[in-house]
Structures are given as C-alpha cells and as structure tokens.
C-alpha atoms as a PDB file:
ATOM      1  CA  UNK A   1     -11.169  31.305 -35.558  1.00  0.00           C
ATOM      2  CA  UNK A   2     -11.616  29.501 -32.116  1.00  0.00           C
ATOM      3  CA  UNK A   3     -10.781  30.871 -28.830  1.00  0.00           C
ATOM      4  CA  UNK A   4      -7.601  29.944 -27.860  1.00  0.00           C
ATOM      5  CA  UNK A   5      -7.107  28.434 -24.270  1.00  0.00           C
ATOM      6  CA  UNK A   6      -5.290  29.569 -21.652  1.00  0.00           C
ATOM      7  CA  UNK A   7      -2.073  27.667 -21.141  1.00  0.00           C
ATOM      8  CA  UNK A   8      -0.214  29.029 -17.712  1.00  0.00           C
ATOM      9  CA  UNK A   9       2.353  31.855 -18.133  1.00  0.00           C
ATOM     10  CA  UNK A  10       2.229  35.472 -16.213  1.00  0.00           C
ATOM     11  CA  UNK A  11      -1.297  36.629 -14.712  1.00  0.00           C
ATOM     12  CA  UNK A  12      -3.004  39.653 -16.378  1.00  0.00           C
ATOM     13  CA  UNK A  13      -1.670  42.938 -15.011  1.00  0.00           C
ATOM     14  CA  UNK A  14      -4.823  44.087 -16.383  1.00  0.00           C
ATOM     15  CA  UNK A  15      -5.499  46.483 -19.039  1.00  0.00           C
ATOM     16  CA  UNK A  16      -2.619  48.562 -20.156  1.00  0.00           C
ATOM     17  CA  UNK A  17      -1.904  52.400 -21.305  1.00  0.00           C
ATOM     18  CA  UNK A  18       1.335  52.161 -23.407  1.00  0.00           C
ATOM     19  CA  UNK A  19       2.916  55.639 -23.530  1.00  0.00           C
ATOM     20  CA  UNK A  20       6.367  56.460 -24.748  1.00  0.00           C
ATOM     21  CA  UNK A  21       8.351  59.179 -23.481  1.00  0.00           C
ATOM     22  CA  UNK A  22      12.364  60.552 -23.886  1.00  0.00           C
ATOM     23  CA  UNK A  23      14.264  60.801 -21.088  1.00  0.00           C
ATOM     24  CA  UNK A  24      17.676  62.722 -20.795  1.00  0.00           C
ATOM     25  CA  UNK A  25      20.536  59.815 -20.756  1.00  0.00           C
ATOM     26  CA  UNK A  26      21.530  60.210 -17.103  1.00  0.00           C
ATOM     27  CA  UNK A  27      17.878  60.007 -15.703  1.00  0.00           C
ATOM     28  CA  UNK A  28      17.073  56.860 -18.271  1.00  0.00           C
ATOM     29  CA  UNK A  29      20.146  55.555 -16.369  1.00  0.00           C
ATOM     30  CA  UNK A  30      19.092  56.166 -12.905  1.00  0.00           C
ATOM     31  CA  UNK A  31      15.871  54.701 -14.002  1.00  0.00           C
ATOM     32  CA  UNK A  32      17.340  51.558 -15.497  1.00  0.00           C
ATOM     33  CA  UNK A  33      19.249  51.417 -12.309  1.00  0.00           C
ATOM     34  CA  UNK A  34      16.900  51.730  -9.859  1.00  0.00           C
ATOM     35  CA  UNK A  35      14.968  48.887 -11.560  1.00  0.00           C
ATOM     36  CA  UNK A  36      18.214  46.105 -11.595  1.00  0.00           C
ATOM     37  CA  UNK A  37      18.423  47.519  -7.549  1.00  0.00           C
ATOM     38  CA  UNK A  38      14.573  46.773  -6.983  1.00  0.00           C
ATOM     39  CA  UNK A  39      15.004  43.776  -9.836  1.00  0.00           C
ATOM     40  CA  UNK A  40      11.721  45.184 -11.253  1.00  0.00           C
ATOM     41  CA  UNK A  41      11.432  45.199 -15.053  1.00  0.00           C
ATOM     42  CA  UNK A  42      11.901  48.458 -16.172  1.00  0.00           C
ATOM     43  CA  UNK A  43       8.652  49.172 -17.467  1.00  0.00           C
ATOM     44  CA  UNK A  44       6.905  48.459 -13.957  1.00  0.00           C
ATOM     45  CA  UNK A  45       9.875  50.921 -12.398  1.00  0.00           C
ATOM     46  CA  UNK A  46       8.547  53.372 -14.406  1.00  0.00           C
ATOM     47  CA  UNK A  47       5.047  52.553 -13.787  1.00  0.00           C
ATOM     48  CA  UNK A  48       5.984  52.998  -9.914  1.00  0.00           C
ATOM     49  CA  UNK A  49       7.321  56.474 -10.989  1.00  0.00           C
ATOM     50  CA  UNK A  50       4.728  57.161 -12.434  1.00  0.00           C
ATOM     51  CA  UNK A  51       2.131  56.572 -10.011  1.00  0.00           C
ATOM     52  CA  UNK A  52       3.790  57.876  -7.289  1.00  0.00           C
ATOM     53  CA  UNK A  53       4.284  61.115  -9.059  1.00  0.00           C
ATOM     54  CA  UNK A  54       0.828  61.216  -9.713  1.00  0.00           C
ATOM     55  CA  UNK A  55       0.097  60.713  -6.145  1.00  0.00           C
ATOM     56  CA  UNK A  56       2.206  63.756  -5.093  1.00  0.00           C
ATOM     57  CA  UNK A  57       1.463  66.324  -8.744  1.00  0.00           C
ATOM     58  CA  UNK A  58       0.867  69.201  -6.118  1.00  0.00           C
ATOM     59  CA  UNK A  59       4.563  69.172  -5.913  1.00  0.00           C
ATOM     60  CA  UNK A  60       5.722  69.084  -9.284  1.00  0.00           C
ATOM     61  CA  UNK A  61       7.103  72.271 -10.311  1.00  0.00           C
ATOM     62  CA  UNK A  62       4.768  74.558 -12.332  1.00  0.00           C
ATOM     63  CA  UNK A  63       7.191  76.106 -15.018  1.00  0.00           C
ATOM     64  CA  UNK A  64       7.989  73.850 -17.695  1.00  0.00           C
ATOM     65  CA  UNK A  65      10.655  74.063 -19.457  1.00  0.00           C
ATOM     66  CA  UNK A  66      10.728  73.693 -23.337  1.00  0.00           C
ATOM     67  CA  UNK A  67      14.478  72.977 -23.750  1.00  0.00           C
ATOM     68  CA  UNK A  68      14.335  75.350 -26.464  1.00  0.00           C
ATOM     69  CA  UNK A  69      11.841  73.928 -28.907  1.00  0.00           C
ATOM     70  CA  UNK A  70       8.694  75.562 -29.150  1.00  0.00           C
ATOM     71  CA  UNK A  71       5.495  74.536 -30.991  1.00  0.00           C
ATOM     72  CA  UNK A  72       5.705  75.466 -34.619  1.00  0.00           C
ATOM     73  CA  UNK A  73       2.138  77.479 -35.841  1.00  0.00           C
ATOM     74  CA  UNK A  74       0.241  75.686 -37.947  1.00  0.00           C
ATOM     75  CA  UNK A  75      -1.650  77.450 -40.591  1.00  0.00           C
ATOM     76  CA  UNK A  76      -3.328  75.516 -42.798  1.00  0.00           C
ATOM     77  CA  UNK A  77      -4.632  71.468 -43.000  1.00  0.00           C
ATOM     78  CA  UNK A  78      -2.509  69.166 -44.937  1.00  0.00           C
END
C-alpha cells in the first residue's frame, strides 16, 4: 500500500500514552470545567494535570485509599 501524503490538518503532538482512568463525578466535573474555562480540550486539561502533578509527587499524600475494594487473591492460572 503506498504512503499516504500529508494533507494539512493539526501538527503532531508527538507520540502518545493513552491511559484511562475513573474519576468521582464531581472532580470529572471540575475537570471538564476547568478545560471549557482554559478552552483546552479535555484530554490536554488532563494532560496539564497530569504533568504538573508529576512535577510536584513529593506532595501527594502517601496513604491511598482503596474505597473499599481490595485486590481479590488469585490462586491458580486460568
């Protein structure tokens, strides 16, 4: 199959990490909020986050907690 030209549109952003995550529904719409205030798309909003957060991990709390669900034992392979 040929190569297929370029024909205009967006630039690159470069290579790309999709992840998928599940936020509670009043963060998602803080999120979703913040991005029509910046008028980002929301993915790049949450890129921002993202980075940012990653920039400052040292103050991220260090308990996590599960919500309630805990990892089920596994054992034996399917």
């Amino acid at each position: 199959m040929p190569k297929r030209e370029a024909q205009g549109g967006r630039p690159s952003k470069g290579a790309r990490d999709t992840m998928v995550t599940r936020l509670p529904a009043d963060e998602g719409a803080a999120v979703r909020q913040l991005a029509v205030d910046l008028d980002w798309s929301y993915s790049d909003t949450v890129a921002a986050l993202i980075r940012f957060g990653m920039q400052h991990r040292e103050q991220l709390p260090i308990a996590f907690t599960s919500h309630g669900q805990e990892e089920l034992p596994l054992n034996k392979a399917s």
